[in-house]
PDB file of N, CA and C in Angstrom:
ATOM      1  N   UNK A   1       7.226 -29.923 -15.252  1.00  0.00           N
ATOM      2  CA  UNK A   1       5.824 -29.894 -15.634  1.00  0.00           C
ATOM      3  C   UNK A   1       5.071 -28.905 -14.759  1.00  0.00           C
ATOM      4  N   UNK A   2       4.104 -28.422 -15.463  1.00  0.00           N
ATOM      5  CA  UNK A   2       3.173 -27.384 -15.177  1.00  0.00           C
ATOM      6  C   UNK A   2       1.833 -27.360 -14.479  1.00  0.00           C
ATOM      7  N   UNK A   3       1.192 -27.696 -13.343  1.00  0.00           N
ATOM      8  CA  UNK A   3      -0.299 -28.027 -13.143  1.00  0.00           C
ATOM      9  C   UNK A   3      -0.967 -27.153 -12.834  1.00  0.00           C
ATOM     10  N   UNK A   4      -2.255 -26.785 -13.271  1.00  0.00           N
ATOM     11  CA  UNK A   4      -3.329 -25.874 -12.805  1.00  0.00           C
ATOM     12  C   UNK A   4      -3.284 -25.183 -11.759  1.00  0.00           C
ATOM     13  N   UNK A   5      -2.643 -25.900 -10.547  1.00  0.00           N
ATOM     14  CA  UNK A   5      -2.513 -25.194  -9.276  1.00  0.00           C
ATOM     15  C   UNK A   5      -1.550 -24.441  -9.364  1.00  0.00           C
ATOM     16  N   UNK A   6      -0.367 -25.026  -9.545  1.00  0.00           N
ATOM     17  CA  UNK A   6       1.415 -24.318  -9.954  1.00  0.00           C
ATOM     18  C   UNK A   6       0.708 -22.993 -10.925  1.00  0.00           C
ATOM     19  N   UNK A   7       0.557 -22.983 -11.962  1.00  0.00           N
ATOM     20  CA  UNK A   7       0.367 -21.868 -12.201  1.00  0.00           C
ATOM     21  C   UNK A   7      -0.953 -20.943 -12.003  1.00  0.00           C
ATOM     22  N   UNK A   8      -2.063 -20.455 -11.205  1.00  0.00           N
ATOM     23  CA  UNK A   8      -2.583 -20.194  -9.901  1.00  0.00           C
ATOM     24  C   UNK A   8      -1.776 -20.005  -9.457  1.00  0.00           C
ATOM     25  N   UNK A   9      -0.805 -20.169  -8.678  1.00  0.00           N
ATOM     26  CA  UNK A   9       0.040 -19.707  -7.791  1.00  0.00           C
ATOM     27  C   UNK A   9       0.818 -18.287  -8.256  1.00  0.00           C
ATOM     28  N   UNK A  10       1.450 -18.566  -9.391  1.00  0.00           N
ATOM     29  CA  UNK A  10       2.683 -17.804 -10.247  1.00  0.00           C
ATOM     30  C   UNK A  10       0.918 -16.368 -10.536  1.00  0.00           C
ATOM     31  N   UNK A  11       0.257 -16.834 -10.834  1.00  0.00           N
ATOM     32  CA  UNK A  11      -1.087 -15.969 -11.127  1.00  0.00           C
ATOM     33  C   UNK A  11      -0.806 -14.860 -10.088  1.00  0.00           C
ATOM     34  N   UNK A  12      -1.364 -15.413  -8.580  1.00  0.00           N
ATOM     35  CA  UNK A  12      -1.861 -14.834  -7.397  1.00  0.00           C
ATOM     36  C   UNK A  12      -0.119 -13.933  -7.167  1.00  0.00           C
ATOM     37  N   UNK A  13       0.873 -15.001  -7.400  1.00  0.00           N
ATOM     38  CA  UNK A  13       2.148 -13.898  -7.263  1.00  0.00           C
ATOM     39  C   UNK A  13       2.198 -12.438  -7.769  1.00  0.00           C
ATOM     40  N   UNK A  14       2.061 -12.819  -8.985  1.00  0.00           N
ATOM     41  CA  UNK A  14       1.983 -11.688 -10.071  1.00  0.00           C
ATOM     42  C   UNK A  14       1.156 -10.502  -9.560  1.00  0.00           C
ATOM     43  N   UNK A  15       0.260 -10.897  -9.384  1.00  0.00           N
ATOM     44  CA  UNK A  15      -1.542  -9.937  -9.128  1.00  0.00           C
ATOM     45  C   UNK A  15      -0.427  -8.975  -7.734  1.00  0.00           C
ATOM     46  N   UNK A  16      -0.064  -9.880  -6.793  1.00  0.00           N
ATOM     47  CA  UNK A  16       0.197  -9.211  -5.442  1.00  0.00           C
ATOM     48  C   UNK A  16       0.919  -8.612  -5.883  1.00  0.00           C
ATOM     49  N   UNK A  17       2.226  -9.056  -6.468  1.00  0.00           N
ATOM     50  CA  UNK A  17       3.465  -7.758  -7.102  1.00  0.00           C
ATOM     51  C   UNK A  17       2.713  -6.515  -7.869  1.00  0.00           C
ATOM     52  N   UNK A  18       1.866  -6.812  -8.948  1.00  0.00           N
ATOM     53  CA  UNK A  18       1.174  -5.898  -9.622  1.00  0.00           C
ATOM     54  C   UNK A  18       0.624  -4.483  -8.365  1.00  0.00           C
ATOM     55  N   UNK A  19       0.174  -5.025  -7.210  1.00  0.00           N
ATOM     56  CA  UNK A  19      -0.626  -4.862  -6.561  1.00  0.00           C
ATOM     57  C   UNK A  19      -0.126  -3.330  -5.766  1.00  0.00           C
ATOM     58  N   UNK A  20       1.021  -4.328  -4.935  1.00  0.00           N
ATOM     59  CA  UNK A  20       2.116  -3.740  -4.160  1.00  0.00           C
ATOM     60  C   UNK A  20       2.837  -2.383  -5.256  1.00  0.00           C
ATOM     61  N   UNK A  21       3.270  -2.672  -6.389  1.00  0.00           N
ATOM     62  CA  UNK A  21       3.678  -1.444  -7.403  1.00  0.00           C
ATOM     63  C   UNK A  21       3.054  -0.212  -7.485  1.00  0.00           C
ATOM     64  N   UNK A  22       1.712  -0.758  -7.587  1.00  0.00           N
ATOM     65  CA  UNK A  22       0.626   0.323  -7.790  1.00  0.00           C
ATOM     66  C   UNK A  22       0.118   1.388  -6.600  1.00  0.00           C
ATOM     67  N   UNK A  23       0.258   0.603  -5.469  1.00  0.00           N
ATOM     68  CA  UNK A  23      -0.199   1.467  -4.563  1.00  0.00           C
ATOM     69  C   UNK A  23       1.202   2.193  -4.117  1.00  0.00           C
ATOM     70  N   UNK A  24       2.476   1.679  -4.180  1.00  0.00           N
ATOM     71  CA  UNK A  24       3.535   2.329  -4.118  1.00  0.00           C
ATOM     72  C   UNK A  24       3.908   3.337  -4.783  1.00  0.00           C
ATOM     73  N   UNK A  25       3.458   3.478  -6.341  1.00  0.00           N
ATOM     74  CA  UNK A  25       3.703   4.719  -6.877  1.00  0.00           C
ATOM     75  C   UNK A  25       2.420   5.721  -6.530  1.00  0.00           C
ATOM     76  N   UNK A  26       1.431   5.051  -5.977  1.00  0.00           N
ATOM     77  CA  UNK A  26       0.091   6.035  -5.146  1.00  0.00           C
ATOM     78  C   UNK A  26       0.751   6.943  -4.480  1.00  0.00           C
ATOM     79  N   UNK A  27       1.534   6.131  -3.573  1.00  0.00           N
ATOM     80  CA  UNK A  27       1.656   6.752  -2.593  1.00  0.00           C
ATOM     81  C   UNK A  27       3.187   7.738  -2.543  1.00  0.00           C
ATOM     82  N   UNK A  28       3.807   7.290  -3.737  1.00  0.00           N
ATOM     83  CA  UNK A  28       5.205   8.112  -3.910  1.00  0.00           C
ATOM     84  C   UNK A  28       4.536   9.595  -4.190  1.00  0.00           C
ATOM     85  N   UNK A  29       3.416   9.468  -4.947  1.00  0.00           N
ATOM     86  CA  UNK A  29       2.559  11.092  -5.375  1.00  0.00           C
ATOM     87  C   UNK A  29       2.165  11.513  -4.465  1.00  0.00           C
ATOM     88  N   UNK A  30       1.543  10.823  -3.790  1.00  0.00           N
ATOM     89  CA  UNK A  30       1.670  12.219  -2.505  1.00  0.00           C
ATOM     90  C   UNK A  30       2.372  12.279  -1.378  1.00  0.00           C
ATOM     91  N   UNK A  31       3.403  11.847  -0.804  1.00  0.00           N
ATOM     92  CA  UNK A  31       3.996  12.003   0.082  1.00  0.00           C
ATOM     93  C   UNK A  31       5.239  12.279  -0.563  1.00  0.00           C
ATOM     94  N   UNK A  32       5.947  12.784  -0.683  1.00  0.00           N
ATOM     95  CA  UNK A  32       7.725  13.480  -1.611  1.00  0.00           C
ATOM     96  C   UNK A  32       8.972  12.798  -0.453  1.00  0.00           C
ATOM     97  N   UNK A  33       8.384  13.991   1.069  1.00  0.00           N
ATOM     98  CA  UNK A  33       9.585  14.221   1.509  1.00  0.00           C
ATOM     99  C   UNK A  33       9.262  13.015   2.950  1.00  0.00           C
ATOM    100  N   UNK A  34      10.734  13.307   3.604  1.00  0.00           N
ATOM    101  CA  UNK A  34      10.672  12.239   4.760  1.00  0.00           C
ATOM    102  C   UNK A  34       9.509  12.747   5.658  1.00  0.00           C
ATOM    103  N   UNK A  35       8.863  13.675   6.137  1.00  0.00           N
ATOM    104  CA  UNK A  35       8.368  14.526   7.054  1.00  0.00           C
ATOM    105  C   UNK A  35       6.788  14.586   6.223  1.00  0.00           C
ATOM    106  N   UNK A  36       6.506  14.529   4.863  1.00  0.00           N
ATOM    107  CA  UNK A  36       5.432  14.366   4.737  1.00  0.00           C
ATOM    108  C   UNK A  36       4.964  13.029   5.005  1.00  0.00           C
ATOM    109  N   UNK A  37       5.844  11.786   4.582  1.00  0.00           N
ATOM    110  CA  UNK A  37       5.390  10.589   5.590  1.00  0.00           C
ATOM    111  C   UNK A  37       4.931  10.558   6.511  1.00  0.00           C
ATOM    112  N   UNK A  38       5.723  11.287   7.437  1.00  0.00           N
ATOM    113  CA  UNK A  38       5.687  10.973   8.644  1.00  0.00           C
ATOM    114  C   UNK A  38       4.374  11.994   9.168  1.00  0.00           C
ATOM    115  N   UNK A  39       3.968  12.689   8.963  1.00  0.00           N
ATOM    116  CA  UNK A  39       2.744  13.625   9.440  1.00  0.00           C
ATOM    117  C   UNK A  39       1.521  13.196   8.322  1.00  0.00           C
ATOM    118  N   UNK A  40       1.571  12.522   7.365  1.00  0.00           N
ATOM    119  CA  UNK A  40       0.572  11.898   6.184  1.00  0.00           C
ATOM    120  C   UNK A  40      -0.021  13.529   5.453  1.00  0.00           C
ATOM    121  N   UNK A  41       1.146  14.084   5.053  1.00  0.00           N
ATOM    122  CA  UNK A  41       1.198  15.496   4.526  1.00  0.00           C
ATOM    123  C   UNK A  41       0.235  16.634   5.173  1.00  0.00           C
ATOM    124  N   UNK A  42      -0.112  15.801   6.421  1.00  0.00           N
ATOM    125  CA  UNK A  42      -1.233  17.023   7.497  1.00  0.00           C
ATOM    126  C   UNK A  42      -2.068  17.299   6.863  1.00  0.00           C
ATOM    127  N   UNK A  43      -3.375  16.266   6.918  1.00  0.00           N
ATOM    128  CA  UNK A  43      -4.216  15.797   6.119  1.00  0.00           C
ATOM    129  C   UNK A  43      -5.059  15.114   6.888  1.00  0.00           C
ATOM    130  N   UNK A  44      -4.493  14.479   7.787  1.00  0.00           N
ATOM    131  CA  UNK A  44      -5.324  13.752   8.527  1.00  0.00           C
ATOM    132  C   UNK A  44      -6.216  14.717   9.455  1.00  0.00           C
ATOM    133  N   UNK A  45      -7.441  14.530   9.438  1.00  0.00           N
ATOM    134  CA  UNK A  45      -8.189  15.294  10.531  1.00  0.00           C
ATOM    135  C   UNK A  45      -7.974  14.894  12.518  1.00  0.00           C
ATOM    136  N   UNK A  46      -8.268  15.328  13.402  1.00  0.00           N
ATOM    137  CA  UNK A  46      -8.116  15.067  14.596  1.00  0.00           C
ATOM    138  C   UNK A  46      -8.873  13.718  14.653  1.00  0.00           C
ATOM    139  N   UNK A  47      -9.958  13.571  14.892  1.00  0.00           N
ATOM    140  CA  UNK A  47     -10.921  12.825  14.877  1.00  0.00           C
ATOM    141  C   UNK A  47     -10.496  11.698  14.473  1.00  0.00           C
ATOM    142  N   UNK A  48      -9.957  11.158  12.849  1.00  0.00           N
ATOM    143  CA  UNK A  48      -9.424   9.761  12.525  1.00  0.00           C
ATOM    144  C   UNK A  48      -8.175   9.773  12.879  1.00  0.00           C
ATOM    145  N   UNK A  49      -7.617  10.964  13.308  1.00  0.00           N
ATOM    146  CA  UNK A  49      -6.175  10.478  13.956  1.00  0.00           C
ATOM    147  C   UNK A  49      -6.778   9.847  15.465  1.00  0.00           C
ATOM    148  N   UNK A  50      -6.853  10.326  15.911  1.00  0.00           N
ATOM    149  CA  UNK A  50      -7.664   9.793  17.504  1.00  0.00           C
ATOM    150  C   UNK A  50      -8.324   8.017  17.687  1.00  0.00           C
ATOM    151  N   UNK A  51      -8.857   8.098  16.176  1.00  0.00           N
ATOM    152  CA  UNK A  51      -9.256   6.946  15.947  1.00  0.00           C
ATOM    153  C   UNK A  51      -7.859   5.584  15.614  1.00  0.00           C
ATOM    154  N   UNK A  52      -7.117   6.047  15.327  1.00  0.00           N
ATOM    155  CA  UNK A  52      -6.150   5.258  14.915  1.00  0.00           C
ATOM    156  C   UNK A  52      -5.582   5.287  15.965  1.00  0.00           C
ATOM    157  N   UNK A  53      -4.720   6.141  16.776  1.00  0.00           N
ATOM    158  CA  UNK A  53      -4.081   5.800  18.212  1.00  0.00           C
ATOM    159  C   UNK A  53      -4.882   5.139  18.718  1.00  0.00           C
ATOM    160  N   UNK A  54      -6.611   5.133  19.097  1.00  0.00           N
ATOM    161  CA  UNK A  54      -6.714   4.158  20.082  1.00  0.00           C
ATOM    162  C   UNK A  54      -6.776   3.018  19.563  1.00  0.00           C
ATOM    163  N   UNK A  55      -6.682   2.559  18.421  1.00  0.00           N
ATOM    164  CA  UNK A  55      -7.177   1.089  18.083  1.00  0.00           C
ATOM    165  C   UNK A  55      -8.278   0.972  17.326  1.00  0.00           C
TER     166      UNK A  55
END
């Protein structure tokens, strides 16, 4: 048997998988190679990089 909450749940699953897919093929478009990962295709300005190392 099936209750309101149980499925809510299977809902919120779905949505997150949906979720996770989408920004994964985002992000397959712009980054290709191992090295554009890893540098965020040199894009990032100094300033929000700076911001992210410190915290």
């Amino acid at each position: 048997m099936s209750t309101p909450d149980h499925m809510a749940s299977w809902v919120a699953v779905a949505l997150v998988v949906l979720a996770t897919v989408l920004v994964g093929g985002f992000g397959l478009r712009i980054s290709r190679t191992t090295s554009d990962f890893y540098v965020a295709s040199r894009t990032v300005r100094p300033r929000l990089n700076a911001a992210a190392i410190s915290g």
